[in-house]
N, C-alpha and C. Protein backbone atom coordinates (compact mmCIF):
# COMPACT_ATOMS: atom_id res chain seq x y z
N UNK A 1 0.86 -1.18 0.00
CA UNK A 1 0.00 0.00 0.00
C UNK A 1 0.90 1.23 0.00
N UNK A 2 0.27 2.22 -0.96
CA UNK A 2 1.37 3.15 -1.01
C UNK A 2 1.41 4.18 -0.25
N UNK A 3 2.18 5.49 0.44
CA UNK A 3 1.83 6.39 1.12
C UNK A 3 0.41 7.42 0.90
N UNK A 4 0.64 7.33 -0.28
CA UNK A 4 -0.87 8.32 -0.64
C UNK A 4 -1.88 7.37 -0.54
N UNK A 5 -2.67 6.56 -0.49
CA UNK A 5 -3.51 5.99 -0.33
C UNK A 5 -4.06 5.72 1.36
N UNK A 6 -2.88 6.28 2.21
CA UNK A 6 -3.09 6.06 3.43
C UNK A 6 -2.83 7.71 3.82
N UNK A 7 -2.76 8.42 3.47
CA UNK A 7 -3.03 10.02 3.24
C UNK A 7 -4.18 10.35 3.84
N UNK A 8 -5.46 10.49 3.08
CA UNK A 8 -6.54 10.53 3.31
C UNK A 8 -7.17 9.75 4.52
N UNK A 9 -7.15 9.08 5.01
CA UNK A 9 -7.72 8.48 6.75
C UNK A 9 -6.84 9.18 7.68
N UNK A 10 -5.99 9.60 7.00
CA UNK A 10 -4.95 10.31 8.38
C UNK A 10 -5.56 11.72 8.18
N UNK A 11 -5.50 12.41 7.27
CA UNK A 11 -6.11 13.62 7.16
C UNK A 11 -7.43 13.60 8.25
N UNK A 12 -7.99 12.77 7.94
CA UNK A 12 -9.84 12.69 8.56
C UNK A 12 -9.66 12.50 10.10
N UNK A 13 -8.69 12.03 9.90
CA UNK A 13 -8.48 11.58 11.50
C UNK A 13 -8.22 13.25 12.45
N UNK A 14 -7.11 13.76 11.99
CA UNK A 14 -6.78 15.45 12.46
C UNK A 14 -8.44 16.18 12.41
N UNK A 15 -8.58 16.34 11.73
CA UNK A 15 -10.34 16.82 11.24
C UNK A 15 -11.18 16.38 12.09
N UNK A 16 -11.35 15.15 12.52
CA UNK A 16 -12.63 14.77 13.54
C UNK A 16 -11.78 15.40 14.89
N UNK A 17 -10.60 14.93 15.12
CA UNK A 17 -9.99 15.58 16.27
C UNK A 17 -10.11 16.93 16.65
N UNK A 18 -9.63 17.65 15.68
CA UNK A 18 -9.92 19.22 15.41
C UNK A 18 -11.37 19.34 15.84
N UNK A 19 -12.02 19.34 15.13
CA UNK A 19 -13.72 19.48 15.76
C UNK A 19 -14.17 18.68 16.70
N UNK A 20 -13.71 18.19 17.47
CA UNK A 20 -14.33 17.60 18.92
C UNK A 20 -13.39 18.64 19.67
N UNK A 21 -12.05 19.00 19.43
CA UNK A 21 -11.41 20.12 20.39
C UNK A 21 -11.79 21.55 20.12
N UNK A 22 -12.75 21.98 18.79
CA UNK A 22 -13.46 23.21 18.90
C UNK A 22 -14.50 23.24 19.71
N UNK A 23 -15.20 21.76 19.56
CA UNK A 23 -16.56 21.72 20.37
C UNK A 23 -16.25 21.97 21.80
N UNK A 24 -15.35 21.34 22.37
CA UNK A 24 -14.74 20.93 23.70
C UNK A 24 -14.83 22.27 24.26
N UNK A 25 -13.44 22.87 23.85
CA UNK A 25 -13.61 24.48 23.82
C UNK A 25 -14.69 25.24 24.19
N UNK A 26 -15.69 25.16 22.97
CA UNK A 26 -16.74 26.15 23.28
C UNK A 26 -17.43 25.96 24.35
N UNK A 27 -17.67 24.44 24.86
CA UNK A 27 -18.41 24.12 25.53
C UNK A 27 -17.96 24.60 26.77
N UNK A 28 -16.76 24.49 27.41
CA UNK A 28 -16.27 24.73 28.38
C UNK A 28 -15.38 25.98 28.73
N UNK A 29 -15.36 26.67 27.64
CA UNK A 29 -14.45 27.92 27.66
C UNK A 29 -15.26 29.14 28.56
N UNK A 30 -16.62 28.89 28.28
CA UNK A 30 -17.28 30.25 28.93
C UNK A 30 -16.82 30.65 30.06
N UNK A 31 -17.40 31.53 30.84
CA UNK A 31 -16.91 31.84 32.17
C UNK A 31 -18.28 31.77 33.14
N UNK A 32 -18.24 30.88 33.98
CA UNK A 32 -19.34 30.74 34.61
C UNK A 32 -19.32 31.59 36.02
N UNK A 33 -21.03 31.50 36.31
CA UNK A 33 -21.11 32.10 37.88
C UNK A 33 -21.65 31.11 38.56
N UNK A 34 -20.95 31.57 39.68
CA UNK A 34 -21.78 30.31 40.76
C UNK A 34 -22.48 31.42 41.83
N UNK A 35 -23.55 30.74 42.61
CA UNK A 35 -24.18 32.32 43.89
C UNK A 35 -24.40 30.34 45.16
N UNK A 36 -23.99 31.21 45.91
CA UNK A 36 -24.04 29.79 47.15
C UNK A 36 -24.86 30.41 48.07
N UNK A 37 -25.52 29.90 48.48
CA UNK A 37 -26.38 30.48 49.97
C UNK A 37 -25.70 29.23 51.37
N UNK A 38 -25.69 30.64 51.87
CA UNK A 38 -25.30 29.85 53.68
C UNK A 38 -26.65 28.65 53.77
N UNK A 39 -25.71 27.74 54.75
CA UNK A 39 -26.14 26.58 55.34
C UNK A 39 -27.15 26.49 56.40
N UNK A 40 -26.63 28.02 56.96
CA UNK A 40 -27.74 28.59 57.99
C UNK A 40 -28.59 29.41 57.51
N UNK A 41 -29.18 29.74 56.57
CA UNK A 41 -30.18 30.55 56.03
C UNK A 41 -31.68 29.97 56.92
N UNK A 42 -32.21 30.83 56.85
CA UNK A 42 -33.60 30.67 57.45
C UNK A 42 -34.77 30.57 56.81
N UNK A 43 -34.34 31.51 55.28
CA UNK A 43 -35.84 31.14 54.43
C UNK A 43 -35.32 30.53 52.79
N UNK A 44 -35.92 30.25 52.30
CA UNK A 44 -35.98 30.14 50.93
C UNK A 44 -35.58 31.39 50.15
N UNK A 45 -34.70 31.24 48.82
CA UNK A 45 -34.63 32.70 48.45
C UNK A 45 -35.53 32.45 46.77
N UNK A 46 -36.15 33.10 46.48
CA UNK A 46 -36.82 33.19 45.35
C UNK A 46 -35.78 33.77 44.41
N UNK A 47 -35.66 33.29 43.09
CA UNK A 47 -34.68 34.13 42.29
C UNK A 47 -34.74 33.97 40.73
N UNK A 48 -34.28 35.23 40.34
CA UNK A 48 -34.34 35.21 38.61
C UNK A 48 -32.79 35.49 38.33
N UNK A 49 -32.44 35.00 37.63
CA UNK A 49 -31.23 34.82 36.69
C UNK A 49 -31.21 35.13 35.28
N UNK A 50 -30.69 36.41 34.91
CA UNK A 50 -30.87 36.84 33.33
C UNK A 50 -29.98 37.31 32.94
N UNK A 51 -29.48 36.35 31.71
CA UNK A 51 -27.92 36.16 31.19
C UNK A 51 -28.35 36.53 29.68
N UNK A 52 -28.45 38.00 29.26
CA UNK A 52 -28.93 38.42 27.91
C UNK A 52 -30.19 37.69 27.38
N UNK A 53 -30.89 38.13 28.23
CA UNK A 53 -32.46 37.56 27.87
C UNK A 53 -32.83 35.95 28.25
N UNK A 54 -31.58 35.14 28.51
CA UNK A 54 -31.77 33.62 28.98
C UNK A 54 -32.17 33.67 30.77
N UNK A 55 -33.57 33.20 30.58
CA UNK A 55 -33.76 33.84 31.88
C UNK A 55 -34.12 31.84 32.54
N UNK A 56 -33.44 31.84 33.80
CA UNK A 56 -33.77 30.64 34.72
C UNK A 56 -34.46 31.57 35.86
N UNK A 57 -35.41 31.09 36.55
CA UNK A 57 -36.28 31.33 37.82
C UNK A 57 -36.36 30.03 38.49
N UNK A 58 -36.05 29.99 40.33
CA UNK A 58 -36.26 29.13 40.58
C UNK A 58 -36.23 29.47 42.14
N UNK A 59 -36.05 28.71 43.32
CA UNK A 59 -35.88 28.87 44.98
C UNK A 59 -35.05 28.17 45.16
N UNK A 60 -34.06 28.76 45.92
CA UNK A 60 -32.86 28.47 46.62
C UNK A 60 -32.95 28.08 47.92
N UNK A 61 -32.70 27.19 48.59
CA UNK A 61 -32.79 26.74 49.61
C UNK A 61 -32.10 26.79 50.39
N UNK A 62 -31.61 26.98 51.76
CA UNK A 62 -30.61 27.30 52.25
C UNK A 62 -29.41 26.02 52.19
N UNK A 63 -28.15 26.44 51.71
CA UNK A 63 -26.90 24.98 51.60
C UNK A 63 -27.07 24.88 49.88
N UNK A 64 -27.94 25.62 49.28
CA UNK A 64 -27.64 25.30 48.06
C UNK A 64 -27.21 26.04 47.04
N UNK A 65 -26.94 25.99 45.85
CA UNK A 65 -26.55 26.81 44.59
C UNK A 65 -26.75 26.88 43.52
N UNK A 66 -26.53 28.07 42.91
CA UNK A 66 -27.15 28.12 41.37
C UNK A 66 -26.16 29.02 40.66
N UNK A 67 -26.18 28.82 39.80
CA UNK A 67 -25.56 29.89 38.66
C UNK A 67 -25.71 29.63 36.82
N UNK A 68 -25.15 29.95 36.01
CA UNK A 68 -25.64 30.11 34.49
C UNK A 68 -23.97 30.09 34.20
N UNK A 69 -23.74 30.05 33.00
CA UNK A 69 -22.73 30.56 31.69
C UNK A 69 -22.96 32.22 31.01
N UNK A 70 -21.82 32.71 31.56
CA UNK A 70 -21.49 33.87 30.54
C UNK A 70 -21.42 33.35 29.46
N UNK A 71 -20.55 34.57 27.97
CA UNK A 71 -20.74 34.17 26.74
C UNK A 71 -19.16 34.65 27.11
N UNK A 72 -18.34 33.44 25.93
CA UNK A 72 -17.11 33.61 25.36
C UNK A 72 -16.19 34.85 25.32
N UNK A 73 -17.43 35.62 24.32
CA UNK A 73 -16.50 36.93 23.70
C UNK A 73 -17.78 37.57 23.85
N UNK A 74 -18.13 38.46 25.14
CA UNK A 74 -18.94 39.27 25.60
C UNK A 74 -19.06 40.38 24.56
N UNK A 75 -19.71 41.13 24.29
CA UNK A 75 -19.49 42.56 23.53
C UNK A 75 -20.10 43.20 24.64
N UNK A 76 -20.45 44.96 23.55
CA UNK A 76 -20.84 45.91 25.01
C UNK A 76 -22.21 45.45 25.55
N UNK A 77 -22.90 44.59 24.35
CA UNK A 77 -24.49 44.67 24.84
C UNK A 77 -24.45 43.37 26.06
N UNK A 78 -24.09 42.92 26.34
CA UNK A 78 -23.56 41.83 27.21
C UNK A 78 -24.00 42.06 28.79
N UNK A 79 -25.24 41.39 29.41
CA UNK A 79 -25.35 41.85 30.59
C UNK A 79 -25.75 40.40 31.29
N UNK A 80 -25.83 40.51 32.46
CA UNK A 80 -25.85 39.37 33.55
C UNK A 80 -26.41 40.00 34.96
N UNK A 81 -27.81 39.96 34.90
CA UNK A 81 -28.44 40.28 36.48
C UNK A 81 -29.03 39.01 37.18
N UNK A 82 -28.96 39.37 38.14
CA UNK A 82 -29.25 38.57 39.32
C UNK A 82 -30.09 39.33 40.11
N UNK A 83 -31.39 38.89 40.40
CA UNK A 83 -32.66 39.32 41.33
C UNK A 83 -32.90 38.26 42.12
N UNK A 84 -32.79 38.35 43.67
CA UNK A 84 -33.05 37.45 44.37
C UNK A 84 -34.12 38.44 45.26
N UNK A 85 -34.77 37.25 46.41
CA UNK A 85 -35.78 38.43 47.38
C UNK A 85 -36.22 36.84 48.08
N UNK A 86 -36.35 37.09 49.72
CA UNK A 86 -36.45 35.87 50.45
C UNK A 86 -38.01 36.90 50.77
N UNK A 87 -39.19 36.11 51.13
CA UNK A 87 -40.60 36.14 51.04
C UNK A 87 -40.78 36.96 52.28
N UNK A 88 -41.38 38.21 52.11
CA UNK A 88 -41.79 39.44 52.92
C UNK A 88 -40.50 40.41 52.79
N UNK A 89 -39.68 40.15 52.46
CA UNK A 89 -38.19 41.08 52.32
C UNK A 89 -38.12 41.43 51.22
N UNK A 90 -37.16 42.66 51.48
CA UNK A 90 -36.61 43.85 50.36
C UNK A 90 -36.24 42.83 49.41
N UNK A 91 -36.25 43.04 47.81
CA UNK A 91 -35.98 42.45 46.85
C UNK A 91 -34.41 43.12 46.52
N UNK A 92 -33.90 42.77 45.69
CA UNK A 92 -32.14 42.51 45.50
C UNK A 92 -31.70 42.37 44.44
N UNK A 93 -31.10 43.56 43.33
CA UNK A 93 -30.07 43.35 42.31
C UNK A 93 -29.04 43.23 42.41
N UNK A 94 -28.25 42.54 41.25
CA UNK A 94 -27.24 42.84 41.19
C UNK A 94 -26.60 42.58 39.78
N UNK A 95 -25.82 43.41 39.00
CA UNK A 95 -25.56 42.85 37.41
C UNK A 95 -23.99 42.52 38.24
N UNK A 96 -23.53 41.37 36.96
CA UNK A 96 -22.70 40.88 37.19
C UNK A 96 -21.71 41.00 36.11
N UNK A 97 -20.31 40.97 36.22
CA UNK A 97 -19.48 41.17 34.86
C UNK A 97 -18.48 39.86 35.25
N UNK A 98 -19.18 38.10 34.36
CA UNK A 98 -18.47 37.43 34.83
C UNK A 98 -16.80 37.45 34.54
N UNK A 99 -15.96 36.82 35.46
CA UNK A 99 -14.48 36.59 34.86
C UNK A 99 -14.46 35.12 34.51
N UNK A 100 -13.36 34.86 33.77
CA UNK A 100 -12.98 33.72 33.49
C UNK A 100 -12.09 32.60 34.63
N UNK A 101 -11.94 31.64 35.51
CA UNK A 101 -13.01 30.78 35.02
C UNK A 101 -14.27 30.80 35.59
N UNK A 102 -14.00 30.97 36.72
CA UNK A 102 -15.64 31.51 37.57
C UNK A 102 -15.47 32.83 38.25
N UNK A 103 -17.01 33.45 38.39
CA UNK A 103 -17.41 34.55 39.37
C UNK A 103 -18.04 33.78 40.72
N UNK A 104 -17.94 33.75 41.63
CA UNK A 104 -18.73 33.18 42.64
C UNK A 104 -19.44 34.15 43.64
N UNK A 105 -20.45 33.98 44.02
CA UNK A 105 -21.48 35.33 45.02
C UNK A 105 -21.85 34.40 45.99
N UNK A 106 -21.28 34.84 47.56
CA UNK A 106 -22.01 34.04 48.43
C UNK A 106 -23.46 35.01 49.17
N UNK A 107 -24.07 34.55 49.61
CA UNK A 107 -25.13 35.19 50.26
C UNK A 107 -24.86 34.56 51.50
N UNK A 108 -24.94 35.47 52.36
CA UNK A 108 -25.14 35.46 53.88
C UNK A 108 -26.43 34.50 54.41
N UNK A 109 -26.62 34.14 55.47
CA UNK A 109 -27.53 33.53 55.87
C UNK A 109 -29.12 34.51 56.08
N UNK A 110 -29.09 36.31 56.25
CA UNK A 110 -29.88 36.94 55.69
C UNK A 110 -30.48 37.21 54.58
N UNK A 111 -29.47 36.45 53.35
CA UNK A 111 -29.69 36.20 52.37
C UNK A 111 -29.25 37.95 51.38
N UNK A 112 -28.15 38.40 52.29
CA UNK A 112 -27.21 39.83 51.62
C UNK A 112 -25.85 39.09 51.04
N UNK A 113 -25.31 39.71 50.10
CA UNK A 113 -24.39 39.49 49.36
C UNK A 113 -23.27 39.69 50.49
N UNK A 114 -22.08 38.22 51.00
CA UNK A 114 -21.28 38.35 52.02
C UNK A 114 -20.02 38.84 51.61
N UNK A 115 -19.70 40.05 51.81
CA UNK A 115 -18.61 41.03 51.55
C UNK A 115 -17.08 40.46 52.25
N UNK A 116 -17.42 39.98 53.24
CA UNK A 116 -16.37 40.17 54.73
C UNK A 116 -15.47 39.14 53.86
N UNK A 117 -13.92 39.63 54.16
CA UNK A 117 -12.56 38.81 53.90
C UNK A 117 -12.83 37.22 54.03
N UNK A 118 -12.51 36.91 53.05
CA UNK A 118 -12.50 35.32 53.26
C UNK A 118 -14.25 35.08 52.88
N UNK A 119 -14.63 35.37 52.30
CA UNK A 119 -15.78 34.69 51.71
C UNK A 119 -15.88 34.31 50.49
N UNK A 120 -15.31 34.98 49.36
CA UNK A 120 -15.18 33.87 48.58
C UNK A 120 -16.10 35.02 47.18
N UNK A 121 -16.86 35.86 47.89
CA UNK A 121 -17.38 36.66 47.07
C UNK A 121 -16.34 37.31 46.33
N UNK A 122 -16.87 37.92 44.30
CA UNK A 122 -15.80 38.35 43.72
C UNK A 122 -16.53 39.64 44.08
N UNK A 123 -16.47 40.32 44.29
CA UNK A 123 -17.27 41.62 44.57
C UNK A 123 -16.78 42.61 43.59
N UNK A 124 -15.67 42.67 43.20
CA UNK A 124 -15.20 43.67 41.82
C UNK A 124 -15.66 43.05 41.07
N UNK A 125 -16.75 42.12 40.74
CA UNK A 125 -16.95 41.73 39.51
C UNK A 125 -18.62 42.20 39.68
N UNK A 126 -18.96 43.22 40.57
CA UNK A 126 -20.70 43.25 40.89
C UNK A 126 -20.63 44.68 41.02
N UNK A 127 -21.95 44.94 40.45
CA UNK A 127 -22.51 46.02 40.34
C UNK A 127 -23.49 46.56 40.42
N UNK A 128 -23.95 47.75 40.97
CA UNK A 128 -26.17 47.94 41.59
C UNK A 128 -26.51 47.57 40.44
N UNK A 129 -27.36 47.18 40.45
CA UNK A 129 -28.18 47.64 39.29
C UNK A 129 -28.98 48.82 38.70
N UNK A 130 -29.74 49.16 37.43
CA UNK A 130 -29.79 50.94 38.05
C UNK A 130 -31.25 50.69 38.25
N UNK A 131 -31.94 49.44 38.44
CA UNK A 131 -33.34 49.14 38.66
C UNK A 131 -33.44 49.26 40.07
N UNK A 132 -32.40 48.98 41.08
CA UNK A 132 -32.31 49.03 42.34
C UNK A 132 -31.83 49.91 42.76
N UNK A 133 -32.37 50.11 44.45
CA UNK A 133 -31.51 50.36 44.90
C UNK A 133 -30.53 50.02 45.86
N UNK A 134 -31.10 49.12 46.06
CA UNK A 134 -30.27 48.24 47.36
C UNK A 134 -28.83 48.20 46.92
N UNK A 135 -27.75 48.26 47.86
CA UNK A 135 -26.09 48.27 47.60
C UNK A 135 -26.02 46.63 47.11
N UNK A 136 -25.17 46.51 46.43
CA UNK A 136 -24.54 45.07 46.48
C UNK A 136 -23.55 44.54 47.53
């Protein structure tokens, strides 16, 4: 068998490789957020998540977590809010500007965004929202 005849399966071979490592990539390249709620929380937190119109809604329970995927190559229109509100309490923005590889937001067991050293919050990566007013 001659070299060129075994050319072509080797070619195909780089090619399927190549596109399972673009797919790979995309899939996992984004930059995700994570939001954790304390273990000691007392209520449920109600919450919307809106990552350029991809909106998840759901309740957070205390000990648990949620978060979405940023996009790759953000442009300016590029936004990421977070509305949480635990039932009879002040409701809560916050837009987010994820980093690569994660943003993480802890919430306090009041269910406020936990600022204090050593929590784990990226807090330069958060911002009011201008729908709110509550601080982040």
């Amino acid at each position: 068998m001659s070299a060129s005849k075994k050319r072509p399966s080797h070619i195909g071979r780089w090619i399927t490789l190549f596109l399972v490592a673009v797919v790979a990539v995309w899939y996992y390249a984004p930059p995700k957020v994570y939001i954790f709620y304390a273990k000691d929380g007392t209520k449920d937190i109600g919450y919307i998540l809106n990552t350029q119109h991809r909106i998840v809604k759901g309740d957070l329970p205390p000990g648990d977590t949620t978060g979405d995927v940023g996009h790759i190559f953000p442009d300016e229109a590029f936004f990421m809010e977070f509305y949480w509100w635990r039932k009879d309490e002040q409701r809560h923005c916050v837009n987010i500007t994820p980093k690569w590889p994660t943003t993480e937001i802890h919430l306090d067991l009041n269910g406020n965004i936990d600022t204090s050293p050593g929590s784990g919050t990226d807090a330069d990566h958060l911002k009011q929202c201008t729908t709110d007013w509550a601080k982040p």
